[in-house]
N, C-alpha and C. Protein backbone atom coordinates (compact mmCIF):
# COMPACT_ATOMS: atom_id res chain seq x y z
N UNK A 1 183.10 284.23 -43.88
CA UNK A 1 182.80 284.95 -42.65
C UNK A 1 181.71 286.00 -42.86
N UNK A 2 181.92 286.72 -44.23
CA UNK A 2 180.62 288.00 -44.30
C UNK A 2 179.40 287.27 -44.22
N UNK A 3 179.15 286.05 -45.09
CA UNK A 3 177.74 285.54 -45.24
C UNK A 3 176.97 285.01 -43.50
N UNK A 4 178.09 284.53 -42.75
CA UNK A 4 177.91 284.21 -41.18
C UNK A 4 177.25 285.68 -40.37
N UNK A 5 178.18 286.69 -40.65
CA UNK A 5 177.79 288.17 -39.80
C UNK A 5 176.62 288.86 -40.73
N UNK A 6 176.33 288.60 -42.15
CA UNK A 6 174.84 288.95 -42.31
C UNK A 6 173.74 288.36 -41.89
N UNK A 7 174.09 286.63 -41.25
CA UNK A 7 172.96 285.85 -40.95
C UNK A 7 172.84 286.38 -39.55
N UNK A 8 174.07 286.87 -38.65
CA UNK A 8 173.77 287.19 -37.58
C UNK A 8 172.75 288.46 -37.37
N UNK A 9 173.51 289.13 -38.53
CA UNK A 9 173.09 290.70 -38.30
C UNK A 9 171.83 290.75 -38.20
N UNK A 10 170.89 289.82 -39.29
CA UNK A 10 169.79 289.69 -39.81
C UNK A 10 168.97 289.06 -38.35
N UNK A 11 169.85 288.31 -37.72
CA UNK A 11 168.65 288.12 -36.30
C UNK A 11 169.15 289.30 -35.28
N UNK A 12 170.03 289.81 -34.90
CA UNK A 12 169.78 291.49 -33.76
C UNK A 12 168.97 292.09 -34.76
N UNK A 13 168.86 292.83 -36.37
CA UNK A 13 167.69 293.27 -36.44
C UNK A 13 166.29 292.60 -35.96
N UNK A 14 166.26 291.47 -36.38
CA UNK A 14 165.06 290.67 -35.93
C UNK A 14 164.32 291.12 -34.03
N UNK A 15 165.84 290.66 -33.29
CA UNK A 15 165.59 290.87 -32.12
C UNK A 15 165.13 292.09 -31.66
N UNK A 16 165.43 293.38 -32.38
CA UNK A 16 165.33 294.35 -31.48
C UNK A 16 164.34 294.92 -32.35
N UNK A 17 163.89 294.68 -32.96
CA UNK A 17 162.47 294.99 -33.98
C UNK A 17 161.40 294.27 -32.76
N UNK A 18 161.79 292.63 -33.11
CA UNK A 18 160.47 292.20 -32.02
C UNK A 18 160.28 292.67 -30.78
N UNK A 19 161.52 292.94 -29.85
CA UNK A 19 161.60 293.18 -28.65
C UNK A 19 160.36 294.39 -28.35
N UNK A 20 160.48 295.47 -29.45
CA UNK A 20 159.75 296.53 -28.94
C UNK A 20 160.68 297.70 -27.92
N UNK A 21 161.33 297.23 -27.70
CA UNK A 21 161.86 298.63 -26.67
C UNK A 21 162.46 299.51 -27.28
N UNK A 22 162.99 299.68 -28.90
CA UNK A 22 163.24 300.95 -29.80
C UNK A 22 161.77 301.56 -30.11
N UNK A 23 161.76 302.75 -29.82
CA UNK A 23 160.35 304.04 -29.90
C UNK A 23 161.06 304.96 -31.18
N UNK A 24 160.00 305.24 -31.96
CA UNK A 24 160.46 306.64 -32.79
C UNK A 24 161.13 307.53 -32.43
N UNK A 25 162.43 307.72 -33.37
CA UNK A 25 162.71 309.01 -32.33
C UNK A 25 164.06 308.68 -31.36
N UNK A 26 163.64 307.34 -30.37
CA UNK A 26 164.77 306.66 -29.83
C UNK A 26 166.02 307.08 -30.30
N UNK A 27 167.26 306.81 -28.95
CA UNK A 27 168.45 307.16 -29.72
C UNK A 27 169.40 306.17 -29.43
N UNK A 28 169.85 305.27 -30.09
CA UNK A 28 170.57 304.16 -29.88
C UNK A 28 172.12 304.09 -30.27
N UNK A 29 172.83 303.99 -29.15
CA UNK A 29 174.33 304.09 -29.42
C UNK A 29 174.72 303.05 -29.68
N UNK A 30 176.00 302.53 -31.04
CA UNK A 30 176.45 301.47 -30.80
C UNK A 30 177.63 301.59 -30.70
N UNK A 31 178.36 300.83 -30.04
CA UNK A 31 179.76 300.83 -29.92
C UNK A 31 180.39 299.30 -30.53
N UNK A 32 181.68 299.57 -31.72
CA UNK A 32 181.96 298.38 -31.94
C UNK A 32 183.43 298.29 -32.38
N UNK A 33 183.71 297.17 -31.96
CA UNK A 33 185.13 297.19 -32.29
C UNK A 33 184.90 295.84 -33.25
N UNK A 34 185.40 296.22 -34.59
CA UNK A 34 185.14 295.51 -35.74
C UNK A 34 186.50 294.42 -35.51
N UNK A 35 187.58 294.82 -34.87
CA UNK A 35 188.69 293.74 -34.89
C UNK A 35 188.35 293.06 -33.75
N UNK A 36 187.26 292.72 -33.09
CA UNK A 36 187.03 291.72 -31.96
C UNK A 36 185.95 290.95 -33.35
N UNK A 37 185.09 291.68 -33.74
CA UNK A 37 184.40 290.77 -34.73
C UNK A 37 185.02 289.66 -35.26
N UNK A 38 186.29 290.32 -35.72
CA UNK A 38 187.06 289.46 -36.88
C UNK A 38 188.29 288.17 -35.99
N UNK A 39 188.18 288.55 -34.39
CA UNK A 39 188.58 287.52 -33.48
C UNK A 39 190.29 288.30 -33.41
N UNK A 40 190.21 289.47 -33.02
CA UNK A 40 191.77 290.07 -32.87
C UNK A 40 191.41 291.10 -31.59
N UNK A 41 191.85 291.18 -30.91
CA UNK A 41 192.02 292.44 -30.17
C UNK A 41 191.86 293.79 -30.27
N UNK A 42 191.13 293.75 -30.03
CA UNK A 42 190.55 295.51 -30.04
C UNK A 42 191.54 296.19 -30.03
N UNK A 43 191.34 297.23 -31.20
CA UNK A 43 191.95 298.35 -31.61
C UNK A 43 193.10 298.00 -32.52
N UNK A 44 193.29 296.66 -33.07
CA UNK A 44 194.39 295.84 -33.76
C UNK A 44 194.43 295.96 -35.36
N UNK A 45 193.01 295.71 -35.52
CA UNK A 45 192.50 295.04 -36.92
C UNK A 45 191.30 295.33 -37.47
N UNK A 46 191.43 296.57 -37.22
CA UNK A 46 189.74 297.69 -38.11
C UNK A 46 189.71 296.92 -39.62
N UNK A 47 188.29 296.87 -39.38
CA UNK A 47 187.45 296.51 -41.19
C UNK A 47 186.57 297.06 -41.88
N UNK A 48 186.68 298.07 -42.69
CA UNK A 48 185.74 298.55 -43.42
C UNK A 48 185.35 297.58 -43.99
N UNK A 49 185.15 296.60 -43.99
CA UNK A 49 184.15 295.71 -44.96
C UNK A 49 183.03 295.02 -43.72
N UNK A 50 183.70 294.84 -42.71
CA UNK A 50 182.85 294.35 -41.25
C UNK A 50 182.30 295.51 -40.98
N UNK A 51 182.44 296.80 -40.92
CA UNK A 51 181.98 297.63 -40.66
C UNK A 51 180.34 297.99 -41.61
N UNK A 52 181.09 297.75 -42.82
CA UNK A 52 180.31 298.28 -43.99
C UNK A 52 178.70 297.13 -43.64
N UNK A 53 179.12 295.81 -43.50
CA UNK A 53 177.71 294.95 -42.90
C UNK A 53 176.86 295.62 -41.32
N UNK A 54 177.66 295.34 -40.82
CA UNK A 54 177.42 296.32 -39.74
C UNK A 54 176.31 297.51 -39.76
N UNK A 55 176.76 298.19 -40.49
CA UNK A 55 176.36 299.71 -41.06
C UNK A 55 175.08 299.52 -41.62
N UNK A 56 175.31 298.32 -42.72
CA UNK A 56 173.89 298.61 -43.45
C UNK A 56 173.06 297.61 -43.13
N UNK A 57 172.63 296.67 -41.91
CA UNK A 57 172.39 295.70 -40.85
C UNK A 57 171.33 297.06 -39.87
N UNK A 58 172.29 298.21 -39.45
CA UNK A 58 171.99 299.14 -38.53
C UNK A 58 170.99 299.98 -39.42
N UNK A 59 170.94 300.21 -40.53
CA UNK A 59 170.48 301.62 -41.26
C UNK A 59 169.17 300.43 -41.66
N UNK A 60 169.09 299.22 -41.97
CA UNK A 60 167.57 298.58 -42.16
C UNK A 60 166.96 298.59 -40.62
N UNK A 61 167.62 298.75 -39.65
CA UNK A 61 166.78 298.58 -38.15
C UNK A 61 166.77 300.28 -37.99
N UNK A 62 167.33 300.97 -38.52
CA UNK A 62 166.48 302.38 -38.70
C UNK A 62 165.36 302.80 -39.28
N UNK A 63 165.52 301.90 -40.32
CA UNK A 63 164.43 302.37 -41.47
C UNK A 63 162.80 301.34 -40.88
N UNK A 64 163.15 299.92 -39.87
CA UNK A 64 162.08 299.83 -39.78
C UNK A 64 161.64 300.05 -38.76
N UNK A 65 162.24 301.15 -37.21
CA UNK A 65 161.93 300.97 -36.25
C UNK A 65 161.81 302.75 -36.00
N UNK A 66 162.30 303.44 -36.92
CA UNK A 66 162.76 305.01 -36.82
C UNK A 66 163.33 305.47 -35.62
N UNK A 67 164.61 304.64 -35.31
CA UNK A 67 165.41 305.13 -34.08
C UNK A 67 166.57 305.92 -34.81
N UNK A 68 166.92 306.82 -34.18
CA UNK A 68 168.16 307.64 -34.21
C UNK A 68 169.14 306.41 -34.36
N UNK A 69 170.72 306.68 -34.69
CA UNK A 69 171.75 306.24 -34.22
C UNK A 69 173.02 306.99 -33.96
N UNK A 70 173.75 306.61 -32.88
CA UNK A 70 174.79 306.98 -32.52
C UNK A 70 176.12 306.03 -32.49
N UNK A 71 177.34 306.26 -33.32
CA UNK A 71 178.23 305.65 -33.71
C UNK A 71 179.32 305.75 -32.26
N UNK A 72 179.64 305.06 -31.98
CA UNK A 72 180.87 305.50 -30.56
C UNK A 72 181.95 305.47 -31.22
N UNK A 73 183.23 306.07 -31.37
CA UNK A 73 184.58 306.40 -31.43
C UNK A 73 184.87 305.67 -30.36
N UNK A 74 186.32 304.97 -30.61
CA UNK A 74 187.51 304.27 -30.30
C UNK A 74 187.87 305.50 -28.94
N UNK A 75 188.80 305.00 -27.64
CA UNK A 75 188.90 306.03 -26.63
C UNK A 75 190.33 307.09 -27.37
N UNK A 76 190.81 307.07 -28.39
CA UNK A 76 191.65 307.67 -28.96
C UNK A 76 190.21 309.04 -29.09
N UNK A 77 189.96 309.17 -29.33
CA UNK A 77 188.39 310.06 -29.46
C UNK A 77 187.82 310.61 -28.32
N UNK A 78 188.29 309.47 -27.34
CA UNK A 78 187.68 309.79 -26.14
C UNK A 78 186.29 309.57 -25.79
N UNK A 79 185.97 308.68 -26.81
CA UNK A 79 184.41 308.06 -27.45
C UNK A 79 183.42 308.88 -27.89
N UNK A 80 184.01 310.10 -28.46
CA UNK A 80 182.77 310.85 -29.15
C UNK A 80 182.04 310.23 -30.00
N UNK A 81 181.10 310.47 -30.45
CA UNK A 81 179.68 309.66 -31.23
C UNK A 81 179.42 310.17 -32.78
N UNK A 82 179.41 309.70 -33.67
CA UNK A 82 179.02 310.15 -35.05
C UNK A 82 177.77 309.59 -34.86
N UNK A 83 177.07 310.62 -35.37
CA UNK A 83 175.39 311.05 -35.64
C UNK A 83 175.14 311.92 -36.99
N UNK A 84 173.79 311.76 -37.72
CA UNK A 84 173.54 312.73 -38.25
C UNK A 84 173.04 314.23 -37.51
N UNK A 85 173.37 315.15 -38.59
CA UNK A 85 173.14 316.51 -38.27
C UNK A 85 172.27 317.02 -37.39
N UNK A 86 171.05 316.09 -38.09
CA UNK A 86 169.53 315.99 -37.81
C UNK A 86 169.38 315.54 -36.36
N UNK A 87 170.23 314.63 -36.22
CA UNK A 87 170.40 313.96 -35.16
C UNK A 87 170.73 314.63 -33.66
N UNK A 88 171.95 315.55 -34.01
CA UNK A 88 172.40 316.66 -33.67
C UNK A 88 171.42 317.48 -33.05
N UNK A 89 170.84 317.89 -33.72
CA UNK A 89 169.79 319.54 -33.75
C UNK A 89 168.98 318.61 -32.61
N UNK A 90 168.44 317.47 -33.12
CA UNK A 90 166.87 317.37 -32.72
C UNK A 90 167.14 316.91 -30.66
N UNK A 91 168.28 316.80 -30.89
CA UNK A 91 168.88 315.86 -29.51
C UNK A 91 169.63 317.40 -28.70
N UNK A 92 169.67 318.46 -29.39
CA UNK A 92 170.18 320.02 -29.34
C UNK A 92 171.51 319.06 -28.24
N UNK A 93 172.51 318.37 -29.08
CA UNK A 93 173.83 318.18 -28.94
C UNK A 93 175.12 319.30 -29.40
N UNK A 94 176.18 319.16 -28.72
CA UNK A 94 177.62 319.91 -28.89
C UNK A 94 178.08 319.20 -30.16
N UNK A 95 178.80 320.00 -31.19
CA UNK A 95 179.36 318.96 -32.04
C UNK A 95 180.49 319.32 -31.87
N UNK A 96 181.78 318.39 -32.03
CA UNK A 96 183.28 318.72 -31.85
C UNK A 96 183.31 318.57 -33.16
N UNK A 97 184.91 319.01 -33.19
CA UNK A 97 185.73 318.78 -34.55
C UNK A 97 186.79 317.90 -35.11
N UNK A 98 186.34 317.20 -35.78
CA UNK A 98 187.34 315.57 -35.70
C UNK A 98 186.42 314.96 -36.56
N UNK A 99 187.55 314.28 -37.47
CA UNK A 99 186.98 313.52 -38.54
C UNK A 99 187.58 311.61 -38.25
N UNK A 100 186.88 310.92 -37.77
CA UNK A 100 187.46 309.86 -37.34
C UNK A 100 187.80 308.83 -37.91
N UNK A 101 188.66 307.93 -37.92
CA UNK A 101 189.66 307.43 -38.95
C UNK A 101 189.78 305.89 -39.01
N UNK A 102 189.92 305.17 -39.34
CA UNK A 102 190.41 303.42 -38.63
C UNK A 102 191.29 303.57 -37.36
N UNK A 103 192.35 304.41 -37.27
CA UNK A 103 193.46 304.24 -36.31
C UNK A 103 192.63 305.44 -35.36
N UNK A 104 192.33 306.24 -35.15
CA UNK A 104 191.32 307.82 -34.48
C UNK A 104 190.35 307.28 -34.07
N UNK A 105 189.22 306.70 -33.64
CA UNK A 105 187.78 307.24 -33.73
C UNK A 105 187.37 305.24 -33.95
N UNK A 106 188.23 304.66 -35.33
CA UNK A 106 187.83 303.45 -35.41
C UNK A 106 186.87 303.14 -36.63
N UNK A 107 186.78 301.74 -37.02
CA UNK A 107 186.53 301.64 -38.24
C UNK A 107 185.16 302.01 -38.34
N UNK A 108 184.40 301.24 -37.46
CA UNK A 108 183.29 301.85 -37.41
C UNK A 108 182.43 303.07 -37.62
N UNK A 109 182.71 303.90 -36.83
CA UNK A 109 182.67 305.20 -36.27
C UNK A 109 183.71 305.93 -37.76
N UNK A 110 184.49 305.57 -38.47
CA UNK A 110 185.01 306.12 -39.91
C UNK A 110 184.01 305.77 -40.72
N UNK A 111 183.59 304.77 -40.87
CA UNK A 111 182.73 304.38 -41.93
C UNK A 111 181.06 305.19 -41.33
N UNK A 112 180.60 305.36 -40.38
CA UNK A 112 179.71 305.49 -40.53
C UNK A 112 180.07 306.88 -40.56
N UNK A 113 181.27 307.83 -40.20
CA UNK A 113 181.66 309.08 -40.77
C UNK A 113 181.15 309.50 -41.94
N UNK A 114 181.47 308.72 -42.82
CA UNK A 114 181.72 308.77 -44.44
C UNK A 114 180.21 308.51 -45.25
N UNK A 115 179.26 307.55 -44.29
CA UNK A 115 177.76 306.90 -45.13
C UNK A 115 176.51 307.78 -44.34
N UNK A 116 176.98 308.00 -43.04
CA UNK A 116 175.67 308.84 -42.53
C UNK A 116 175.49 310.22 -43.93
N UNK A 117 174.34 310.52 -43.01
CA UNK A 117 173.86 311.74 -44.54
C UNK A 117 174.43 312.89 -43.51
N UNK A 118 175.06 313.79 -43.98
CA UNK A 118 175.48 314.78 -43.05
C UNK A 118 176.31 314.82 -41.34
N UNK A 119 176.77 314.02 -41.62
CA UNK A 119 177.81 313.44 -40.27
C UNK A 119 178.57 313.99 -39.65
N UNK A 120 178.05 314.17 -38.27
CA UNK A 120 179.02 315.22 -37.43
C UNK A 120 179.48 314.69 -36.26
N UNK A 121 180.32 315.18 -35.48
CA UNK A 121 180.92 314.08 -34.40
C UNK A 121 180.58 315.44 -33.13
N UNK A 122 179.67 314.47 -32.09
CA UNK A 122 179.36 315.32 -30.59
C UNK A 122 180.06 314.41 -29.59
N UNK A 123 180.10 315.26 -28.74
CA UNK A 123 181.55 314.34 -27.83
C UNK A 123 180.22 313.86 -26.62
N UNK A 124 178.94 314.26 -26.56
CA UNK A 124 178.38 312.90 -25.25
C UNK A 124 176.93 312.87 -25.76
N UNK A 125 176.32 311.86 -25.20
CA UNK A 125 174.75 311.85 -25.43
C UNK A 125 174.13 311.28 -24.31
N UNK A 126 172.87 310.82 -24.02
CA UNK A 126 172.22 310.52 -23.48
C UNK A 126 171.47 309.22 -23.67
N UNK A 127 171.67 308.50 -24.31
CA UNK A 127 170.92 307.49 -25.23
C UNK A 127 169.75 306.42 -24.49
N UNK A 128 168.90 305.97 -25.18
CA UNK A 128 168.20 305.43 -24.42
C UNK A 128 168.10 303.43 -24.61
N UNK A 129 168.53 303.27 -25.27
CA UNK A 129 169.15 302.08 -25.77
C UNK A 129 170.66 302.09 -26.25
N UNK A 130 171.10 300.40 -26.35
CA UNK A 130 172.80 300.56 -26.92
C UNK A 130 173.06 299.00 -27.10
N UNK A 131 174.06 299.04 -27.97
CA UNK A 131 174.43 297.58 -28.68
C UNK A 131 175.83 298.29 -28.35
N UNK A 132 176.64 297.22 -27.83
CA UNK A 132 177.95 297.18 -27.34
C UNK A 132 178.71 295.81 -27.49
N UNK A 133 179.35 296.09 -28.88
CA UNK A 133 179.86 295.31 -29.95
C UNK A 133 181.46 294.88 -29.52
N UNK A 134 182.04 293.97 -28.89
CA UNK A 134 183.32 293.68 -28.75
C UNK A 134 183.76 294.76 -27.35
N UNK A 135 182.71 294.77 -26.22
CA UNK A 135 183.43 295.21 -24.82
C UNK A 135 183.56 296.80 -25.10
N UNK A 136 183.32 297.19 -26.19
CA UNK A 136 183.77 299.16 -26.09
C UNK A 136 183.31 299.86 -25.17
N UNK A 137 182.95 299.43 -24.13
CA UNK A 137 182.21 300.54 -22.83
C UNK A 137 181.43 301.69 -23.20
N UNK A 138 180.27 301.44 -23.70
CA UNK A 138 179.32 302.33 -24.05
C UNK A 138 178.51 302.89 -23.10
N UNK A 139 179.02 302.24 -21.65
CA UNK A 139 177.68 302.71 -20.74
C UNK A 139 178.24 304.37 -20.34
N UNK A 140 178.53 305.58 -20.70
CA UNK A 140 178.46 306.46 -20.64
C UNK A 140 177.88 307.14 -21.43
N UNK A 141 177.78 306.72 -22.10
CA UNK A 141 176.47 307.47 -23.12
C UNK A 141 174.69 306.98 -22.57
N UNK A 142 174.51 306.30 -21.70
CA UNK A 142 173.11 306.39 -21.84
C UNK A 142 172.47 306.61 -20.25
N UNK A 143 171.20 306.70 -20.44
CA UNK A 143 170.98 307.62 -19.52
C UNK A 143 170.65 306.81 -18.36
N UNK A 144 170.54 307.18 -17.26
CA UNK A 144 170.97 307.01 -15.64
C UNK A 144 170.46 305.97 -15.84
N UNK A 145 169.21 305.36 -15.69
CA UNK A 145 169.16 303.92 -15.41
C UNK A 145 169.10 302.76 -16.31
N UNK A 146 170.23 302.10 -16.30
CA UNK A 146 170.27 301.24 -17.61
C UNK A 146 169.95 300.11 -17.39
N UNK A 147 169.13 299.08 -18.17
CA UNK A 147 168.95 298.11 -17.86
C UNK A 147 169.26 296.50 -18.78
N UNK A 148 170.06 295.44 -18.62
CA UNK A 148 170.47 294.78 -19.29
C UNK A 148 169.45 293.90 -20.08
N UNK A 149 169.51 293.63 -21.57
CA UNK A 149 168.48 292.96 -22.47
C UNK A 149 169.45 291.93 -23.02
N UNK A 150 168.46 290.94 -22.76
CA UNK A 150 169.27 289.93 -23.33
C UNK A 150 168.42 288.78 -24.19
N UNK A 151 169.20 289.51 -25.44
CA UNK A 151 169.31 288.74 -26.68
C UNK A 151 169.54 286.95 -27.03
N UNK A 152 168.57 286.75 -27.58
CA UNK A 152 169.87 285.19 -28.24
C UNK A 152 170.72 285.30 -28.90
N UNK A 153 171.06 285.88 -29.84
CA UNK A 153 171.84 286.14 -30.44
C UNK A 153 173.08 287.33 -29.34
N UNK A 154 173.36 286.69 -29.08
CA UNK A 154 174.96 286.83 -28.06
C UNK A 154 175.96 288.03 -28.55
N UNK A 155 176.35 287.27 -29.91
CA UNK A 155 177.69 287.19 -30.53
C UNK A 155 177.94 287.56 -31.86
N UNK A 156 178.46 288.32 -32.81
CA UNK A 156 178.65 288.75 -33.73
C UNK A 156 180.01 288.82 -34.59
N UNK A 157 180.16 287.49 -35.21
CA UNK A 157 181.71 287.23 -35.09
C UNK A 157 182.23 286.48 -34.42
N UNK A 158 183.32 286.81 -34.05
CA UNK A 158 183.93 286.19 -32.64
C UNK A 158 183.73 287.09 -31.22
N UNK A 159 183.09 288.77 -31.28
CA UNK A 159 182.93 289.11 -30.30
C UNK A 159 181.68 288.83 -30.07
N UNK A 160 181.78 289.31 -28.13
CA UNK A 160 180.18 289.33 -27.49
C UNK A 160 179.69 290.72 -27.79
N UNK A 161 178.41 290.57 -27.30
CA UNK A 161 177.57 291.37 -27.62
C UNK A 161 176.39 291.96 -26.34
N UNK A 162 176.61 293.12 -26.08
CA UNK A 162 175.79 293.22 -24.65
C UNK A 162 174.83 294.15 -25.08
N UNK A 163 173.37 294.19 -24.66
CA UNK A 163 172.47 295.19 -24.94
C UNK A 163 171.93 295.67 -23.85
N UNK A 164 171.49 296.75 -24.66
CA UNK A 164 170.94 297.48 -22.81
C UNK A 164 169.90 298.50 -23.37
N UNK A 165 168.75 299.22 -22.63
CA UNK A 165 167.99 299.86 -22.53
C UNK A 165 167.90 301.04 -21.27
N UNK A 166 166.98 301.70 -21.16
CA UNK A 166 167.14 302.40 -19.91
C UNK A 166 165.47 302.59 -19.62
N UNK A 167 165.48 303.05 -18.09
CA UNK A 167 163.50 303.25 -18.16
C UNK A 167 163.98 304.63 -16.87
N UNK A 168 162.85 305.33 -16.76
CA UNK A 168 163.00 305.88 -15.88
C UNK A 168 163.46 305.92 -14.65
N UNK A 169 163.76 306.56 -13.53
CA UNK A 169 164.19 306.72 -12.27
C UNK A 169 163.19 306.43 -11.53
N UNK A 170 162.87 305.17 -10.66
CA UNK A 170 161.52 305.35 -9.67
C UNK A 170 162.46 305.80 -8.61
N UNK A 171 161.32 306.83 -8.33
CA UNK A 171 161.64 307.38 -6.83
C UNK A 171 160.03 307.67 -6.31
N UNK A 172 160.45 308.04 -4.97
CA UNK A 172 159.28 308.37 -3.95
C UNK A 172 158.89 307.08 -2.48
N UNK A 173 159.44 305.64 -2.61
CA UNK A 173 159.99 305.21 -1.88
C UNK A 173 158.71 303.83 -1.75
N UNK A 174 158.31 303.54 -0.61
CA UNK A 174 157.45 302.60 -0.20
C UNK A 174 156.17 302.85 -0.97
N UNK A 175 155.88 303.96 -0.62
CA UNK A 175 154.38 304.32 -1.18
C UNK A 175 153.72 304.89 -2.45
N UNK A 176 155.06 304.94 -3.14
CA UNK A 176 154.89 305.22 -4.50
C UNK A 176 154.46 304.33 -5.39
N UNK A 177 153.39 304.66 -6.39
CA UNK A 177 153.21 303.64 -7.09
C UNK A 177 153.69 303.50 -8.87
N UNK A 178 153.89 302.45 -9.04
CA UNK A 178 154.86 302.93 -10.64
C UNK A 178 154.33 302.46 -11.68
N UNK A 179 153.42 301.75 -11.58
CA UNK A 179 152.56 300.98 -12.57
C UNK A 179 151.14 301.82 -12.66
């Protein structure tokens, strides 16, 4: 199964490298429930080892696209976000206090607790992209107008996989022009 979810992993990096819609800087939330990966019911069957691909799948589409990331917590959390520090400051986010767990927060969101460089947990963001890994309802984290991207690569595991972006608000009506 790991060698299957690195071949996957290896095309969403692909995809969202080519796509172009991650900018420097960008802040991309993911939300994942590692026991839908593994074909169990969310919130059942956390994997630090699904996680751990996951993780370092996400940290090469950092390194070649220089987007932020934001980890989503399990709703035991209430879906607060693990980010770096840096991440924190530069986004001038709230940080709460909570260290999140497999059973708390979720495997995910624990592991990337533990590997981010300086890892702190803020309870909301704004994000401008998002990978929403096994149904975790990420659309509160990003900002007002979101718009659905769709990938070939579907599926990651046994869960789906939904992506999304956001673009500005047109307003001003008939006579406005946006282009």
């Amino acid at each position: 199964m790991m060698k299957q979810l690195q071949n996957e992993l290896e095309i969403i990096v692909q995809e969202w490298e080519e796509s172009g819609i991650l900018n420097k800087d960008d802040l991309l939330v993911i939300g994942c429930s590692t026991s839908e990966v593994a074909g169990e019911k969310i919130g059942t069957a956390g994997s630090e080892a699904i996680a751990e691909e996951i993780f370092k799948a996400l940290q090469t589409l950092r390194e070649k696209t220089c987007v932020q990331l934001a980890f989503q917590c399990c709703e035991h959390l209430n879906r607060a976000l693990v980010v770096e520090k840096e991440t924190m400051q530069a986004f001038n986010l709230e940080q709460v206090t909570v260290i999140p767990t497999r059973d708390a927060g979720g495997a995910m969101a624990a592991y990337a607790f533990k590997h981010l460089t300086d890892a702190v947990v803020v309870e909301t963001i704004q994000a401008d992209a998002a990978m929403d890994i096994g149904d975790t309802l990420i659309g509160m984290h990003l900002k007002r107008v979101a718009v659905p991207v769709r990938f070939k690569q579907s599926t990651l595991g046994k869960a789906r996989i939904n992506y999304a972006k956001t673009r500005p608000k047109l307003i001003g009506g008939a006579r406005a022009i946006y282009e």
